[in-house]
PDB file of N, CA and C in Angstrom:
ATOM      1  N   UNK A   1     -36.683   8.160 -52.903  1.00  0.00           N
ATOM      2  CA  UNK A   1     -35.251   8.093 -52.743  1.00  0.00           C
ATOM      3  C   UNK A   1     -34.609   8.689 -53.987  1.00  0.00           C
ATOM      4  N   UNK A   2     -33.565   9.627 -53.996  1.00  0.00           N
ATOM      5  CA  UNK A   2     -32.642  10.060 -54.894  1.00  0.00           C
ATOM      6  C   UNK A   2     -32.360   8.925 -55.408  1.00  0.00           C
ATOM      7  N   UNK A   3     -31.687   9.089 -56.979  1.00  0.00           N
ATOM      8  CA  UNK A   3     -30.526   8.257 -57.542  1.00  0.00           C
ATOM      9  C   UNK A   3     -29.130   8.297 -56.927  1.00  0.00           C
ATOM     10  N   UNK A   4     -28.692   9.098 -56.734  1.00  0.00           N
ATOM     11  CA  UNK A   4     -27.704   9.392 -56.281  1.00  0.00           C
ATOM     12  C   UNK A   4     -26.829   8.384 -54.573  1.00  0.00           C
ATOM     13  N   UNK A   5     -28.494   8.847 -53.870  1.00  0.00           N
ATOM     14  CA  UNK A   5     -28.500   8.245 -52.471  1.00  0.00           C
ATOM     15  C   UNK A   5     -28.335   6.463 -52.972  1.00  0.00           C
ATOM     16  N   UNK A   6     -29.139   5.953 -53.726  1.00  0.00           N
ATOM     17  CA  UNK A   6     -29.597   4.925 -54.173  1.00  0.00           C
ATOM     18  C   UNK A   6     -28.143   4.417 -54.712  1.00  0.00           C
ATOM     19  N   UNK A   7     -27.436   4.911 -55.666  1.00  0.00           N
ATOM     20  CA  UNK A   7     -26.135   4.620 -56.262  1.00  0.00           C
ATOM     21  C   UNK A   7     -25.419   4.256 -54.818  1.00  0.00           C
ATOM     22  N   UNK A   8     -25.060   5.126 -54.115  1.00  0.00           N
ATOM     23  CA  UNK A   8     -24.199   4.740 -53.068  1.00  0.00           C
ATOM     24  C   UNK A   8     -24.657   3.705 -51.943  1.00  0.00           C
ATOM     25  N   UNK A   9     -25.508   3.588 -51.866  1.00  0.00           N
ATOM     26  CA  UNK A   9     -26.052   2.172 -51.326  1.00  0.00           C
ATOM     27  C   UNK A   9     -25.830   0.946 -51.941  1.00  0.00           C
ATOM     28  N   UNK A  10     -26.124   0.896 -53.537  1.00  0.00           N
ATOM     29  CA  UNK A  10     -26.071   0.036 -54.352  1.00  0.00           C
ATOM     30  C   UNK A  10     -25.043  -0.454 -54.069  1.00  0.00           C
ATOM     31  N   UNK A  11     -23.723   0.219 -54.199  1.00  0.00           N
ATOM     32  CA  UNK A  11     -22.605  -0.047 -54.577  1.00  0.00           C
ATOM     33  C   UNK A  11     -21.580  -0.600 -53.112  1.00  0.00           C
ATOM     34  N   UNK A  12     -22.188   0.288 -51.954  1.00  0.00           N
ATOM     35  CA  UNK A  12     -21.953  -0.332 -50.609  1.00  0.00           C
ATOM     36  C   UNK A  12     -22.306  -1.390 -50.497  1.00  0.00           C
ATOM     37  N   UNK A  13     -23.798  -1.584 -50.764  1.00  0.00           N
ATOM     38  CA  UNK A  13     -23.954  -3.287 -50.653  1.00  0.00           C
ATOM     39  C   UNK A  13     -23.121  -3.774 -51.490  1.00  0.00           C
ATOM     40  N   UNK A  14     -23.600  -3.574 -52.613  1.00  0.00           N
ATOM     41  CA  UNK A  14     -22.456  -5.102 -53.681  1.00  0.00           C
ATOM     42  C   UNK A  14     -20.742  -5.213 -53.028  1.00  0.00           C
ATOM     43  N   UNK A  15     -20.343  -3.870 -52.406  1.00  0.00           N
ATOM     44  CA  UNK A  15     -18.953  -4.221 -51.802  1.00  0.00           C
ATOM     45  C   UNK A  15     -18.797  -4.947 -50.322  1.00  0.00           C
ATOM     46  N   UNK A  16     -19.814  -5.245 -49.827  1.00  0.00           N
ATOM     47  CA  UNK A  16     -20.207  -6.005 -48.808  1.00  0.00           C
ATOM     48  C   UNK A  16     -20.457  -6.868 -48.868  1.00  0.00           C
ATOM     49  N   UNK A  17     -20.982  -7.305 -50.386  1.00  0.00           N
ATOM     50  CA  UNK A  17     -21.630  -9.197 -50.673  1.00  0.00           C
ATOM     51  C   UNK A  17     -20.280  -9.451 -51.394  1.00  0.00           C
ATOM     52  N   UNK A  18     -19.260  -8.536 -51.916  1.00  0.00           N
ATOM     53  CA  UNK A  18     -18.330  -9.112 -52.775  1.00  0.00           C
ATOM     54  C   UNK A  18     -17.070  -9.746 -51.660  1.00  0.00           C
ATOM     55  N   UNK A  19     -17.248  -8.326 -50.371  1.00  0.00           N
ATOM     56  CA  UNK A  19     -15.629  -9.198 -49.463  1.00  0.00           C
ATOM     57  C   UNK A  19     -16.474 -10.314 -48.780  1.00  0.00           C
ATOM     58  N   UNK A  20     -17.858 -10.471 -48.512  1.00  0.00           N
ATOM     59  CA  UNK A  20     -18.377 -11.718 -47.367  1.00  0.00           C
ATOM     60  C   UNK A  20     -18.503 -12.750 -49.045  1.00  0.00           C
ATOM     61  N   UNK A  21     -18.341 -12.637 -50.071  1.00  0.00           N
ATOM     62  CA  UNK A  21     -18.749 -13.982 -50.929  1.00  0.00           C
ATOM     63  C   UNK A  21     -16.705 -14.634 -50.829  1.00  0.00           C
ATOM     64  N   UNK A  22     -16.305 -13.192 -51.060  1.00  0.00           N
ATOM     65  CA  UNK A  22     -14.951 -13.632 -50.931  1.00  0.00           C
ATOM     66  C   UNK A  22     -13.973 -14.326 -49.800  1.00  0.00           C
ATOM     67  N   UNK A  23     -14.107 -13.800 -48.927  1.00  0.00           N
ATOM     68  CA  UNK A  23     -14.133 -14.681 -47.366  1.00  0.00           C
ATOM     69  C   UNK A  23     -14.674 -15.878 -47.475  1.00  0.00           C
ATOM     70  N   UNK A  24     -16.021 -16.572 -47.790  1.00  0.00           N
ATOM     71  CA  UNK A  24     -16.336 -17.372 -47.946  1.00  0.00           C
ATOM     72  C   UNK A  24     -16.200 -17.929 -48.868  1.00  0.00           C
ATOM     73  N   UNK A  25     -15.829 -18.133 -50.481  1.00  0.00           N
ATOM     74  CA  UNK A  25     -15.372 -18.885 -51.704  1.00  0.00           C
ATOM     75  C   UNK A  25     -13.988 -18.752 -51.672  1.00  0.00           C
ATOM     76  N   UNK A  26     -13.407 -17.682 -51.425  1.00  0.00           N
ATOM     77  CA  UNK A  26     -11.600 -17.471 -51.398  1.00  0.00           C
ATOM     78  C   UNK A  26     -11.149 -17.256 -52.514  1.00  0.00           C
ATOM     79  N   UNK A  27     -12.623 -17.240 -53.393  1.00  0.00           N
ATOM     80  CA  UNK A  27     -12.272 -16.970 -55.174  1.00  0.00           C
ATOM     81  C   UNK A  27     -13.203 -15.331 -55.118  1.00  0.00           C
ATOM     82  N   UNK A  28     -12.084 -14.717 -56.465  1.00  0.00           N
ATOM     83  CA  UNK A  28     -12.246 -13.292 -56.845  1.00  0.00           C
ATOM     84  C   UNK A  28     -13.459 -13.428 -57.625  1.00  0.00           C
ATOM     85  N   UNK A  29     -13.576 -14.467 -58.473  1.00  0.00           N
ATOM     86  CA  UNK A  29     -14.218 -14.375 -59.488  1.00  0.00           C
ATOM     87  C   UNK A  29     -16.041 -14.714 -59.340  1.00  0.00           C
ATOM     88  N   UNK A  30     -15.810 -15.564 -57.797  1.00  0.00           N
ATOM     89  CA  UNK A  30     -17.332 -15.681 -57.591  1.00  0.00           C
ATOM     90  C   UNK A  30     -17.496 -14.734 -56.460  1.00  0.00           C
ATOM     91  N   UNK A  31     -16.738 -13.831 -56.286  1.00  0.00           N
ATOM     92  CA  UNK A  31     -16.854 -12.303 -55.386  1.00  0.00           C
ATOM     93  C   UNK A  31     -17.291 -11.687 -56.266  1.00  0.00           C
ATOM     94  N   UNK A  32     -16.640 -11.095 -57.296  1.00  0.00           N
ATOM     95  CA  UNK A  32     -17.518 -10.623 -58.780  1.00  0.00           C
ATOM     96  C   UNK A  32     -18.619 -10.886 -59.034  1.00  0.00           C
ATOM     97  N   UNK A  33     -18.619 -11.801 -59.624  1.00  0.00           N
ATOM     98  CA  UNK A  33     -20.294 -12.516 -59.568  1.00  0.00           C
ATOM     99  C   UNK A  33     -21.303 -12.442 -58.723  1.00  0.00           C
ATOM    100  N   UNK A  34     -21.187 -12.581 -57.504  1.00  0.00           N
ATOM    101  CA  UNK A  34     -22.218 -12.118 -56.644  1.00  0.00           C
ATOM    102  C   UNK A  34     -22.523 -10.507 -56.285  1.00  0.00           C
ATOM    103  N   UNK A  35     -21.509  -9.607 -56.751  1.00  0.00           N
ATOM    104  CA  UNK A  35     -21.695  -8.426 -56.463  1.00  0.00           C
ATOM    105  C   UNK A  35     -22.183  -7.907 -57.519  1.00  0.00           C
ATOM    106  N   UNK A  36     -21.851  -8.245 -58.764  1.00  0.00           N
ATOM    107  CA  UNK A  36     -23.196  -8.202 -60.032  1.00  0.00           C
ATOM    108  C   UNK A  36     -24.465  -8.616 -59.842  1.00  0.00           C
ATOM    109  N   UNK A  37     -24.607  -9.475 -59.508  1.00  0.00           N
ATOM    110  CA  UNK A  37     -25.751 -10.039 -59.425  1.00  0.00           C
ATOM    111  C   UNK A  37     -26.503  -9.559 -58.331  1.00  0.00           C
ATOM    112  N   UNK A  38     -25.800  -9.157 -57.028  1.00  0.00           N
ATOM    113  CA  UNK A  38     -26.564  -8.023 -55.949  1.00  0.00           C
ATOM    114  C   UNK A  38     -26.688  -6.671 -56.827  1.00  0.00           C
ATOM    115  N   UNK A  39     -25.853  -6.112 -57.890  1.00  0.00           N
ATOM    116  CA  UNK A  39     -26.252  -4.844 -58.202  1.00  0.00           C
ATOM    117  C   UNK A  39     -27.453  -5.135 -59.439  1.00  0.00           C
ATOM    118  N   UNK A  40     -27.488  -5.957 -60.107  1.00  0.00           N
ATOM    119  CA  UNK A  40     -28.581  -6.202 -60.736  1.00  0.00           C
ATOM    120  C   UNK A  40     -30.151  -6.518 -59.683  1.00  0.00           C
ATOM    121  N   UNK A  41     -30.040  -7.149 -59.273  1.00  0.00           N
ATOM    122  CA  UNK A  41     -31.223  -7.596 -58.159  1.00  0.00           C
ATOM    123  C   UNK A  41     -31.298  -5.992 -57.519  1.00  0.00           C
ATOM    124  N   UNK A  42     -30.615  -5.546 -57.401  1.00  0.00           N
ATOM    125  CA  UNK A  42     -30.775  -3.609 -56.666  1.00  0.00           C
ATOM    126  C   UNK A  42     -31.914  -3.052 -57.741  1.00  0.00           C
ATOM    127  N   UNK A  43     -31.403  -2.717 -58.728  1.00  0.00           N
ATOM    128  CA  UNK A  43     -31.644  -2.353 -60.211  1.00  0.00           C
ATOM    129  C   UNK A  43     -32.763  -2.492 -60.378  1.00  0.00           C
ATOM    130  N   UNK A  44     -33.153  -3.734 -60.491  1.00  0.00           N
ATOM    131  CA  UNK A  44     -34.373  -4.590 -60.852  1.00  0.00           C
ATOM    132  C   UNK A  44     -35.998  -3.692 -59.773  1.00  0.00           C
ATOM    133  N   UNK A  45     -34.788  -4.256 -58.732  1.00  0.00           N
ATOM    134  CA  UNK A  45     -35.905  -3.391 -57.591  1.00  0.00           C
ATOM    135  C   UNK A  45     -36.123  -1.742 -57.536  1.00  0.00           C
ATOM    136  N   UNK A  46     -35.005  -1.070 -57.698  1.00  0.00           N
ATOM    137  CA  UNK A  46     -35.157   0.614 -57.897  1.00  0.00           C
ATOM    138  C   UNK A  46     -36.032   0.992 -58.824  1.00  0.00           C
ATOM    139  N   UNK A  47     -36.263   0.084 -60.535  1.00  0.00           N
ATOM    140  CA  UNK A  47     -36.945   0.441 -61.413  1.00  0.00           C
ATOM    141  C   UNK A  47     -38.424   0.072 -61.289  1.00  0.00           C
ATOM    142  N   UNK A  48     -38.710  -1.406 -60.452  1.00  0.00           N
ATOM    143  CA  UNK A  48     -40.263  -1.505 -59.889  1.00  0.00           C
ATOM    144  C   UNK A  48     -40.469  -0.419 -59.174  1.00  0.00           C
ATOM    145  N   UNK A  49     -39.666  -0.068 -58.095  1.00  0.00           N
ATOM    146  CA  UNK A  49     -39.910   1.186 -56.757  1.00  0.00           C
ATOM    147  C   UNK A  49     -40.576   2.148 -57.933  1.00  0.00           C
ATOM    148  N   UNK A  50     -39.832   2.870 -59.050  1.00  0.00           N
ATOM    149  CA  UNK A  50     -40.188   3.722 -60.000  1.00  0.00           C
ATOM    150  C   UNK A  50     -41.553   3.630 -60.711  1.00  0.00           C
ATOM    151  N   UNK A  51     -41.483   2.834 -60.830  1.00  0.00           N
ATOM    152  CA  UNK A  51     -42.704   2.095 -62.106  1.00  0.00           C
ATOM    153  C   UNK A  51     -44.045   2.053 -61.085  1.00  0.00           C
ATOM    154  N   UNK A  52     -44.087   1.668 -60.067  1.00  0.00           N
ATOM    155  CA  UNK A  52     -44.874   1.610 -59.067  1.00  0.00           C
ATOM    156  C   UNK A  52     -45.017   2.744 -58.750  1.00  0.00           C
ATOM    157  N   UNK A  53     -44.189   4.169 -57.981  1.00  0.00           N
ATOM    158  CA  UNK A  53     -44.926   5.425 -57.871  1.00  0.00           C
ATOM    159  C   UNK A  53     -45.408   6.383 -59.249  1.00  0.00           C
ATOM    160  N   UNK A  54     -45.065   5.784 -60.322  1.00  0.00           N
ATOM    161  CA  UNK A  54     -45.797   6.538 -61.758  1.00  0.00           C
ATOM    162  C   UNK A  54     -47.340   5.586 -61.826  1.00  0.00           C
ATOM    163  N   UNK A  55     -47.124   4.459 -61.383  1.00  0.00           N
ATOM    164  CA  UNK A  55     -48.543   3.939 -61.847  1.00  0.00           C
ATOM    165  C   UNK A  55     -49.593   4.340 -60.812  1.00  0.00           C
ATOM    166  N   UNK A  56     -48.919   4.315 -59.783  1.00  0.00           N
ATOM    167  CA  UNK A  56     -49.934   5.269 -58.470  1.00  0.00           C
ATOM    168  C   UNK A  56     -50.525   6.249 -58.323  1.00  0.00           C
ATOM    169  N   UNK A  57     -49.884   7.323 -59.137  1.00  0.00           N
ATOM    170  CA  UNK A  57     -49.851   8.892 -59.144  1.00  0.00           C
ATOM    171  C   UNK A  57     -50.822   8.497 -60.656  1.00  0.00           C
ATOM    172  N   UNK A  58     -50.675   7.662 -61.607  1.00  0.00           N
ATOM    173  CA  UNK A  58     -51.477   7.980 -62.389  1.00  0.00           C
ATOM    174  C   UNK A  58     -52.912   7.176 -62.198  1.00  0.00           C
ATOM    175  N   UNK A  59     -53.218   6.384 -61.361  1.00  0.00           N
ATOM    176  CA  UNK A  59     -53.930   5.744 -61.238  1.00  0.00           C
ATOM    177  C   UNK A  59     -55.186   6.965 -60.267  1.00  0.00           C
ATOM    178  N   UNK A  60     -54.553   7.965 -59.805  1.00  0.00           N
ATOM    179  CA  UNK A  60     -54.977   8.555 -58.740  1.00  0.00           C
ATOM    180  C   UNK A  60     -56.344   9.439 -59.722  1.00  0.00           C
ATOM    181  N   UNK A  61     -55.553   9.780 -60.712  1.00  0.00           N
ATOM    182  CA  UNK A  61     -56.232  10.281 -61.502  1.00  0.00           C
ATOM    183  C   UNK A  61     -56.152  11.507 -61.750  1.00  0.00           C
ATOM    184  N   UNK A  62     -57.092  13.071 -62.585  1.00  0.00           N
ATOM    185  CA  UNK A  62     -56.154  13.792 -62.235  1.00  0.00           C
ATOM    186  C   UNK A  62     -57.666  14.946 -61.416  1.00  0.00           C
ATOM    187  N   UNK A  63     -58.097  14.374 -61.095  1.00  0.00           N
ATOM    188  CA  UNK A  63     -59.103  14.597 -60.277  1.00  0.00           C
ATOM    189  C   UNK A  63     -58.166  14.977 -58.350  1.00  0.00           C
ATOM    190  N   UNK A  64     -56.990  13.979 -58.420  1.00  0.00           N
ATOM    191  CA  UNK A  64     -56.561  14.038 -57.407  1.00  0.00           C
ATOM    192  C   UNK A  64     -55.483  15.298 -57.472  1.00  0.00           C
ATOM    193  N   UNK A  65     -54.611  15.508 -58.501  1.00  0.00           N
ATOM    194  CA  UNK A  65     -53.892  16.486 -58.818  1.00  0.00           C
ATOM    195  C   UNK A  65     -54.880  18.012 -58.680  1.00  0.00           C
ATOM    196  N   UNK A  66     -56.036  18.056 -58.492  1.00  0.00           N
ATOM    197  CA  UNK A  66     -56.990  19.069 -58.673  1.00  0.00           C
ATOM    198  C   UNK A  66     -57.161  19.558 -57.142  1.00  0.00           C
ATOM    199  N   UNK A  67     -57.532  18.437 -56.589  1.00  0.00           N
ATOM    200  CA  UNK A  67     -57.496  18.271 -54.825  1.00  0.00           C
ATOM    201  C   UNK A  67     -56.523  18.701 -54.003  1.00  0.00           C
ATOM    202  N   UNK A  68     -55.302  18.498 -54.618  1.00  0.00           N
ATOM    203  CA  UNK A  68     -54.077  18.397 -54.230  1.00  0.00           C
ATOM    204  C   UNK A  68     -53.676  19.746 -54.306  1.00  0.00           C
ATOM    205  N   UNK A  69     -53.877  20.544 -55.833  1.00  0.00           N
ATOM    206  CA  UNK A  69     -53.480  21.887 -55.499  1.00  0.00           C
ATOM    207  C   UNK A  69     -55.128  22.723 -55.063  1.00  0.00           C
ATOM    208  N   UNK A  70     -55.331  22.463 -55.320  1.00  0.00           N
ATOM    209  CA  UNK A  70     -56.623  23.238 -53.885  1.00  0.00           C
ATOM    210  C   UNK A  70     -56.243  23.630 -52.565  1.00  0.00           C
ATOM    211  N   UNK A  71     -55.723  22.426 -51.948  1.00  0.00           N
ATOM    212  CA  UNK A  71     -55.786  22.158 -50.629  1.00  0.00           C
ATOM    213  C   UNK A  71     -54.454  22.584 -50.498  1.00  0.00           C
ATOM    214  N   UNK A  72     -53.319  22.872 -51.443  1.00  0.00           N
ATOM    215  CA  UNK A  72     -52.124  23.462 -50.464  1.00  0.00           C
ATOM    216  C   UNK A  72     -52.539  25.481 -50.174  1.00  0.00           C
ATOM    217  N   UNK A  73     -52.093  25.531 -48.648  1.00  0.00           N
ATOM    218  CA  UNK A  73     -52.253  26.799 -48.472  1.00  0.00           C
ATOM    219  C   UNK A  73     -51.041  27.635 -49.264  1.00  0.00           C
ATOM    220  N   UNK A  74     -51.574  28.832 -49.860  1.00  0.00           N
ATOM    221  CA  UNK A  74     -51.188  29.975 -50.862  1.00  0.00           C
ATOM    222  C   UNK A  74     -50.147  30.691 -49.539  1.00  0.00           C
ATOM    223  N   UNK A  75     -49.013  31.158 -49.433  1.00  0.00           N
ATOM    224  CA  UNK A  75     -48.275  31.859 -49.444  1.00  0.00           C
ATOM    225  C   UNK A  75     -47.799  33.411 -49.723  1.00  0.00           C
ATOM    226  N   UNK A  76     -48.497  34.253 -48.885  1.00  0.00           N
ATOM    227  CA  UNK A  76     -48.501  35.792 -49.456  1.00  0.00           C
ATOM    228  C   UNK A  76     -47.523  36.547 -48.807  1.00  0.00           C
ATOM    229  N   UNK A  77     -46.690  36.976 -49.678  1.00  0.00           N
ATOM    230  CA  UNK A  77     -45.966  37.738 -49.077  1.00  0.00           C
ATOM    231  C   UNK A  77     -45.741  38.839 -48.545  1.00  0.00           C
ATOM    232  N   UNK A  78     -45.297  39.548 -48.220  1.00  0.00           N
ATOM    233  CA  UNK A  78     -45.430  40.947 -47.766  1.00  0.00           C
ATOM    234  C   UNK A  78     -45.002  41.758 -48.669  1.00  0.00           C
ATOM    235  N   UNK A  79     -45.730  42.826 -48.988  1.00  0.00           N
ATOM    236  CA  UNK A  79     -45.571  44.044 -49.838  1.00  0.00           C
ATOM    237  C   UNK A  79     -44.515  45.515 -49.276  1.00  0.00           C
ATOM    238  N   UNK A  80     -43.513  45.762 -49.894  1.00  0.00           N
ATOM    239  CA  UNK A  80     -42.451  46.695 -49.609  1.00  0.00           C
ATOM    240  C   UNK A  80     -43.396  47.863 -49.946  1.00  0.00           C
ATOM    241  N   UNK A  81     -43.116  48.606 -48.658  1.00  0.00           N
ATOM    242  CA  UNK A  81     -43.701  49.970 -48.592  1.00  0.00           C
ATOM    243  C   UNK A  81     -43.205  51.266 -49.204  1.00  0.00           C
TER     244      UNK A  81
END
C-alpha cells in the first residue's frame, strides 16, 4: 500500500470514529480523543505492515533476489532499420 493511499484512509477513518464517538458522548473533546487514538492505533499498524515486509524480503535471503532476477523474462526490443 502507498503512503499516500494509507494517509487518506487514516484520516477517513479517524473522521468516522470522531462524528460516531461524537453522536455518542455529545462531547468534542472525547471525539478528539478517539480519533487520535484511531490514528495512532493506524500508525502503529502501517509501521508493523512495514517492518514485517523488510524482515521478509530480508529473511528470504539474497539467494532469493538471485532467483528472482533470473527468472524475470528479458525484454528485447526491436532494432530501427
Amino acid at each position: 500500500m502507498y503512503f499516500p493511499q494509507f494517509l487518506v484512509g487514516m484520516f477517513a477513518t479517524s473522521f468516522i470514529t470522531a462524528i460516531w464517538a461524537e453522536l455518542e458522548t455529545g462531547s468534542v473533546w472525547k471525539a478528539l480523543g478517539w480519533a487520535i487514538l484511531t490514528m495512532i492505533i493506524l500508525q502503529i499498524g502501517y509501521v508493523g505492515l512495514v517492518v514485517r515486509l523488510i524482515y521478509k524480503r530480508g529473511s528470504q535471503g539474497p539467494e532469493a533476489d538471485l532467483l528472482s532476477a533470473s527468472s524475470t523474462p528479458q525484454v528485447h526490443q526491436a532494432r530501427p532499420r
